[in-house]
Protein backbone atom coordinates (compact mmCIF):
# COMPACT_ATOMS: atom_id res chain seq x y z
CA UNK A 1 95.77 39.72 123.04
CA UNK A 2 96.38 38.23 119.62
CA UNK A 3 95.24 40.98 117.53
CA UNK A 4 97.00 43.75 120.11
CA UNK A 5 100.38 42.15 119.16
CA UNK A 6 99.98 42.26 115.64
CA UNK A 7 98.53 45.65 115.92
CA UNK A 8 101.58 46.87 118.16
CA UNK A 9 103.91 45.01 115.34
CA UNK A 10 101.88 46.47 112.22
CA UNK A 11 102.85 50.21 113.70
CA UNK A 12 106.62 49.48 114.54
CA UNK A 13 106.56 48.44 110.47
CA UNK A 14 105.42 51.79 109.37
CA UNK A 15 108.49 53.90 108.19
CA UNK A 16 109.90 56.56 109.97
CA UNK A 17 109.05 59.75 108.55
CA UNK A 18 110.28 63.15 108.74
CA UNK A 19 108.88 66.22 110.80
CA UNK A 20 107.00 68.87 109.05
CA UNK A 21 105.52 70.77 111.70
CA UNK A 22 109.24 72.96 111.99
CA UNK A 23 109.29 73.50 108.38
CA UNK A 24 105.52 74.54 108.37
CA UNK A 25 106.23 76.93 111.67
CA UNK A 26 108.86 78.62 109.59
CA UNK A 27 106.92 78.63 106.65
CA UNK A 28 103.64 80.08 108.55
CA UNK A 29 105.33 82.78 110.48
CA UNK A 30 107.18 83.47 106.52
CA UNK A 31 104.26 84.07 105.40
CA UNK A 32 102.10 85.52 107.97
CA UNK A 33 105.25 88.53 107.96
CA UNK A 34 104.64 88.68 103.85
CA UNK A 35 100.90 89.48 104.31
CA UNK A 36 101.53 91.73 106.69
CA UNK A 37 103.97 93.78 105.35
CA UNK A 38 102.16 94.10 102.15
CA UNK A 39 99.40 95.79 104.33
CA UNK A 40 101.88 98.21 105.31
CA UNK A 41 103.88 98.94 102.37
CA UNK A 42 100.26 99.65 100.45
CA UNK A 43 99.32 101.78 102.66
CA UNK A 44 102.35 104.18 102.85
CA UNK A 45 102.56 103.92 99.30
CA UNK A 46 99.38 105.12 98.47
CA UNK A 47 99.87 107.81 100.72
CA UNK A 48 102.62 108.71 99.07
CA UNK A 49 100.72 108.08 95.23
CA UNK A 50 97.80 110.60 96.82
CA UNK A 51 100.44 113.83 97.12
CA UNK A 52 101.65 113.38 93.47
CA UNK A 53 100.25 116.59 91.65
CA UNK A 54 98.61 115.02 88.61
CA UNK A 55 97.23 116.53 85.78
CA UNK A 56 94.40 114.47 82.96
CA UNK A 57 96.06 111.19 81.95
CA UNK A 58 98.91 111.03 84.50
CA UNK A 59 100.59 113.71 83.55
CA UNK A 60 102.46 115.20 86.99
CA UNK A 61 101.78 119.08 87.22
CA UNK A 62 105.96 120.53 86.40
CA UNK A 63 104.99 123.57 88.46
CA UNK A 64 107.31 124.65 91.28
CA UNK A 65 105.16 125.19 93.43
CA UNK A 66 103.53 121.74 93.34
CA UNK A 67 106.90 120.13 92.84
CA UNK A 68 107.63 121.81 96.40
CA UNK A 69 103.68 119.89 97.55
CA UNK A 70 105.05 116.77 96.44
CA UNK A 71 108.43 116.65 97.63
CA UNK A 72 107.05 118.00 101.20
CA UNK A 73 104.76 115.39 101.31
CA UNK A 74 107.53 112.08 99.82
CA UNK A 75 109.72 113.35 102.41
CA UNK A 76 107.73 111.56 105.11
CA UNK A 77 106.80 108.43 103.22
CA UNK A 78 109.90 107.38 101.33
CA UNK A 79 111.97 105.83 104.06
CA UNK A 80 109.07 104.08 105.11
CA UNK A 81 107.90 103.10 101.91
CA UNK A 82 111.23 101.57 100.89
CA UNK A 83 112.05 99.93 104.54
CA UNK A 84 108.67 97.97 104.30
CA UNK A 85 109.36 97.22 100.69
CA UNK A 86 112.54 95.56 101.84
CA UNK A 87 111.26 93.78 104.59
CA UNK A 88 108.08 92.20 102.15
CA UNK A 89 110.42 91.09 99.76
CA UNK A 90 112.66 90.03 102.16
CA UNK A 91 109.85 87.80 103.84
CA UNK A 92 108.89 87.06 100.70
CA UNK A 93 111.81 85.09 99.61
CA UNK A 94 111.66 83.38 102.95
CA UNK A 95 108.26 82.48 102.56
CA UNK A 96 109.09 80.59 99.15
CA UNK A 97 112.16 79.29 100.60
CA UNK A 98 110.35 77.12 103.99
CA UNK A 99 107.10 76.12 101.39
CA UNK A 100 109.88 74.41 98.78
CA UNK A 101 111.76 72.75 101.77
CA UNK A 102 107.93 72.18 103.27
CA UNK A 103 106.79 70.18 99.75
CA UNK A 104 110.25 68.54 99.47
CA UNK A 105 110.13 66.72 102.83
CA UNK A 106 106.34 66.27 102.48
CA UNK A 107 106.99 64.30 99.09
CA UNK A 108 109.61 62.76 100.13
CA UNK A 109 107.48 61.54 103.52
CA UNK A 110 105.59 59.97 100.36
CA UNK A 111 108.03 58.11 98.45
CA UNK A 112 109.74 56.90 101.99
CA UNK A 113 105.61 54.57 102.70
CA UNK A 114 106.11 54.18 99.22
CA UNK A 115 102.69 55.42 98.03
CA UNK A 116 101.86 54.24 94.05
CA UNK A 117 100.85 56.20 91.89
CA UNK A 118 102.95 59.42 92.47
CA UNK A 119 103.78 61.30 89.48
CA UNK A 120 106.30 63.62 90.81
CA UNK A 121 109.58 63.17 92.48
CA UNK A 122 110.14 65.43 95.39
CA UNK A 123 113.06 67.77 93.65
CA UNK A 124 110.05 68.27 90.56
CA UNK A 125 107.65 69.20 93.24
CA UNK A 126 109.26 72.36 94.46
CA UNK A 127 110.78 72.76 90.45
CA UNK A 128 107.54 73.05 88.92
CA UNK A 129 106.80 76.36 91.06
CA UNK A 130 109.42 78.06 89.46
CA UNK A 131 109.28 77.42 85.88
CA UNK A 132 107.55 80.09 84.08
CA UNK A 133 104.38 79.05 81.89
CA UNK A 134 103.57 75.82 83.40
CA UNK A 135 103.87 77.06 86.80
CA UNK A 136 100.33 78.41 86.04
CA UNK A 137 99.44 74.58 86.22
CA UNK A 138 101.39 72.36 87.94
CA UNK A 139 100.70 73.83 91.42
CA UNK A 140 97.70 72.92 91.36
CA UNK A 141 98.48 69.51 90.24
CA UNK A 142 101.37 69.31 93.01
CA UNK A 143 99.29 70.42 96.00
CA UNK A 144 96.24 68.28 95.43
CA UNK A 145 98.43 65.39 94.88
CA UNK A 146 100.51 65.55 98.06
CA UNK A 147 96.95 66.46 100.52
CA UNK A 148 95.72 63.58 98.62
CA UNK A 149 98.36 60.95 99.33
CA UNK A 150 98.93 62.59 102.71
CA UNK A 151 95.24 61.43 104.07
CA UNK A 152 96.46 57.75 102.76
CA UNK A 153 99.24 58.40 105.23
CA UNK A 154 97.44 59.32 108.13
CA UNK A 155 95.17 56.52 108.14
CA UNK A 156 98.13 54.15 107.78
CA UNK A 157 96.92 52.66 104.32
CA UNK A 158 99.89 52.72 102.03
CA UNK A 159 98.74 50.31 99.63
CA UNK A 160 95.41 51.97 98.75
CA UNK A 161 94.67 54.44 95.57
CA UNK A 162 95.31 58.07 97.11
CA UNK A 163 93.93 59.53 93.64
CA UNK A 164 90.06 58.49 94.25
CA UNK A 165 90.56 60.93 97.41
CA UNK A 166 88.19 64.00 97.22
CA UNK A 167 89.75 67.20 96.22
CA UNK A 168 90.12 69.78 99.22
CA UNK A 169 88.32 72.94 98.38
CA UNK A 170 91.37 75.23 100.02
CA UNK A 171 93.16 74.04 97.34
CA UNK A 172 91.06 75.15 94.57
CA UNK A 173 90.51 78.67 96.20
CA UNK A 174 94.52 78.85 96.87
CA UNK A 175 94.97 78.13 92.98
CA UNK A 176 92.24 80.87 92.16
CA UNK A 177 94.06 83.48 93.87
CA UNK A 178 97.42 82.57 92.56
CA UNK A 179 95.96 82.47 88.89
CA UNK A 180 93.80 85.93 89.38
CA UNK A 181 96.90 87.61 90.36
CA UNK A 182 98.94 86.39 87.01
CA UNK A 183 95.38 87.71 85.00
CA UNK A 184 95.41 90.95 87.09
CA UNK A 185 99.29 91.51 86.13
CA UNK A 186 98.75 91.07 82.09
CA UNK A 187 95.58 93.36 82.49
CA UNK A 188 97.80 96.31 84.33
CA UNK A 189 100.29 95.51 81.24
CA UNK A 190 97.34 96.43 78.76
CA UNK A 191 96.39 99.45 80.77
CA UNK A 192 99.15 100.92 80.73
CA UNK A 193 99.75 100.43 76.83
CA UNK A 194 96.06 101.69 76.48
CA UNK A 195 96.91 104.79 78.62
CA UNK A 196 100.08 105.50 76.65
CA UNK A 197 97.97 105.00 73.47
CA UNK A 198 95.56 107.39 74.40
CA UNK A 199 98.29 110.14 75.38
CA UNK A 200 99.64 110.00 72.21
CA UNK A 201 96.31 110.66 70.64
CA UNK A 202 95.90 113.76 72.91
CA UNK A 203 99.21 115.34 73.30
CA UNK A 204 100.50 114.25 69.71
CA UNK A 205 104.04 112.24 69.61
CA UNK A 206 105.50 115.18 71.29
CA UNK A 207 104.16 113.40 74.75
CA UNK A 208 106.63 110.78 74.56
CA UNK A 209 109.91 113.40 73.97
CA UNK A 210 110.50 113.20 77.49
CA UNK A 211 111.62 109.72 78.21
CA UNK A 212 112.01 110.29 81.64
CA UNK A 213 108.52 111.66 82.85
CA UNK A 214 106.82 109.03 80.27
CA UNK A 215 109.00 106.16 82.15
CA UNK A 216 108.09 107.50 85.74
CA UNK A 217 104.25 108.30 84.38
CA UNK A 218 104.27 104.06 83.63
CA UNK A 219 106.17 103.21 86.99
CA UNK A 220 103.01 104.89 89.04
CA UNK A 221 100.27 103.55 86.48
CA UNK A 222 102.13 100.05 86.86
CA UNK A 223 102.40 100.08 90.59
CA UNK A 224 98.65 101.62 91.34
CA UNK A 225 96.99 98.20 89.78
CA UNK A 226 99.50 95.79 90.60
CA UNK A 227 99.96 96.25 94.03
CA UNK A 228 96.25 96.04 94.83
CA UNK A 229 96.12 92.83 92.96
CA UNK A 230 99.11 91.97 94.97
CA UNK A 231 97.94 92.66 98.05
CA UNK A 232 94.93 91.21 97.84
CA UNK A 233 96.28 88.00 95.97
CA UNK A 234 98.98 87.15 98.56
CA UNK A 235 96.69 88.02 101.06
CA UNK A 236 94.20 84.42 100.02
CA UNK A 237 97.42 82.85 98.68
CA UNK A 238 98.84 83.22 102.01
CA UNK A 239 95.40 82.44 104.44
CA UNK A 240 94.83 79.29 102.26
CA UNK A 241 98.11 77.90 101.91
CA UNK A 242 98.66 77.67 106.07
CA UNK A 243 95.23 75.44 106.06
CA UNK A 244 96.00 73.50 103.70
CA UNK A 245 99.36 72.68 104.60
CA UNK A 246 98.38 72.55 108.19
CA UNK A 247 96.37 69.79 106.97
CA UNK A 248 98.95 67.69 105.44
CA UNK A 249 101.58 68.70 108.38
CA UNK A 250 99.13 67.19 110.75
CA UNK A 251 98.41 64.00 108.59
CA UNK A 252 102.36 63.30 108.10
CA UNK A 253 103.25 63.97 112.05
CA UNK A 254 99.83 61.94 112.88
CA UNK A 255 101.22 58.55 110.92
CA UNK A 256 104.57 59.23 112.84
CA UNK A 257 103.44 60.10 116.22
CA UNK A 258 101.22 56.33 115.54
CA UNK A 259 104.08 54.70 114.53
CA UNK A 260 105.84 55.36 117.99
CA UNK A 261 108.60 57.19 116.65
C-alpha cells in the first residue's frame, strides 16, 4: 500500500508537458500533401519536357512547324504544371512550418523535466535548420538529440544520461536523404556548366549570342536533374521523418498521459 502511495505521488511530481500529437497531425498530413504533390507535378512536367523539340545538346528545334508541336502539346500541361507547383510549394512551406513548431515544443517538453546535458535551447533547435552551411550538420545533431532525451522521458527517468541512448537508425537514413539531395543539387550545377562548356566547343561563342534560348536551354537542363533528386529526396525525407517523430510524439504524450494530466 506503501509503495502504491509513493508511486501515485512520484507521477503527480512529474511536470506537465505539452501535447505533440496536434502539432505532429499537422505536420504529417504537411508533409504527406508535399510528397504527393511532387508525384504529380513530376509527372506533368515531364510530360510536358517530352514534347520539347530538341536538337544535339539541348538545343530546341526554331522550326515553325515544331514550334506549333510544342506549343500544341504545353497547352495541356501548363496550367496543371503550374497549379501543382503551387500547391507543393505551398505544402511545402507548411510542412517546415508544423516540424519547427513540432521541435520547439518537443525541446521545450525537455527543458520543462529538466533533462542535463542538452546542448540546444529550443529557439536554436528549429534555427539551426535554416542557416545555410551548417544546416548540412546540425540536423542531424538536433534530431538524434531530442529522440534521445525523449526515451529518458517516457520511462520517467529525468535524472539519467540521455546521451548513452542508442542512435535510431530512421534518423541516420532521414539525414542521408536530406544530404544526397544537397550533393545531387551541386552535381546538376556542374552539369549544366559542363553542358554549356561543351556547346561552346561545338557551336563556337556564337551559341551563347542568344541569351534568351541559352537561359531557357539551362532552366530545362536544371529542372530535368533536380527535380528527380527532389522527388525522390523528399520522398525518404518525408517517410522517415513521420517515424521518427511519431516516435518521440508518442514518448512525450506517454510521460504525460502517466503523469495523469
Amino acid at each position: 500500500m506503501s509503495d502504491q502511495l509513493d508511486s501515485s505521488l512520484d507521477m503527480r511530481q512529474r511536470p506537465k508537458l505539452l501535447p505533440l500529437q496536434p502539432k505532429f497531425t499537422f505536420a504529417f498530413i504537411s508533409i504527406i500533401c508535399t510528397v504527393v504533390f511532387t508525384i504529380i507535378f513530376l509527372w506533368l512536367y515531364y510530360s510536358l519536357l517530352s514534347s520539347l523539340p530538341f536538337k544535339r545538346f539541348g538545343v530546341i528545334d526554331s522550326s515553325r512547324e515544331a514550334q506549333r508541336e510544342f506549343a500544341l502539346a504545353a497547352s495541356q500541361y501548363v496550367v496543371w504544371v503550374g497549379l501543382t507547383g503551387f500547391l507543393q510549394f505551398a505544402a511545402f512551406v507548411c510542412g517546415a512550418v508544423s516540424i519547427s513548431m513540432f521541435y520547439y515544443r518537443a525541446y521545450s517538453n525537455l527543458y520543462t523535466c529538466e533533462i542535463k546535458g542538452l546542448t540546444f535551447s529550443p529557439g536554436m533547435a528549429v534555427g539551426w535548420f535554416y542557416i545555410p552551411l551548417v544546416n548540412l550538420v546540425m540536423p542531424l545533431i538536433v534530431s538524434n538529440q531530442l529522440w534521445k532525451a525523449s526515451r529518458l522521458v517516457k520511462n520517467g527517468n529525468y535524472d539519467g544520461t540521455w546521451q548513452n541512448e542508442r542512435t535510431n537508425p530512421k534518423i541516420i537514413f532521414w539525414y542521408i536523404s536530406f544530404a544526397a539531395f544537397i550533393l545531387w543539387y551541386f552535381y546538376c550545377i556542374s552539369r549544366i556548366m559542363s553542358a554549356a562548356m561543351v556547346m561552346s566547343t561545338e557551336y563556337g561563342p556564337d551559341a551563347f549570342m542568344n541569351r534568351e534560348l541559352m537561359a531557357f536551354n539551362a532552366m530545362i537542363s536544371f529542372f530535368k536533374l533536380v527535380f528527380i533528386g527532389f522527388g525522390i529526396s523528399i520522398t525518404l525525407q518525408g517517410l522517415f521523418m513521420i517515424l521518427f517523430t511519431k516516435e518521440i510524439t508518442e514518448a512525450q504524450d506517454q510521460a504525460t498521459a502517466q503523469a495523469g494530466i
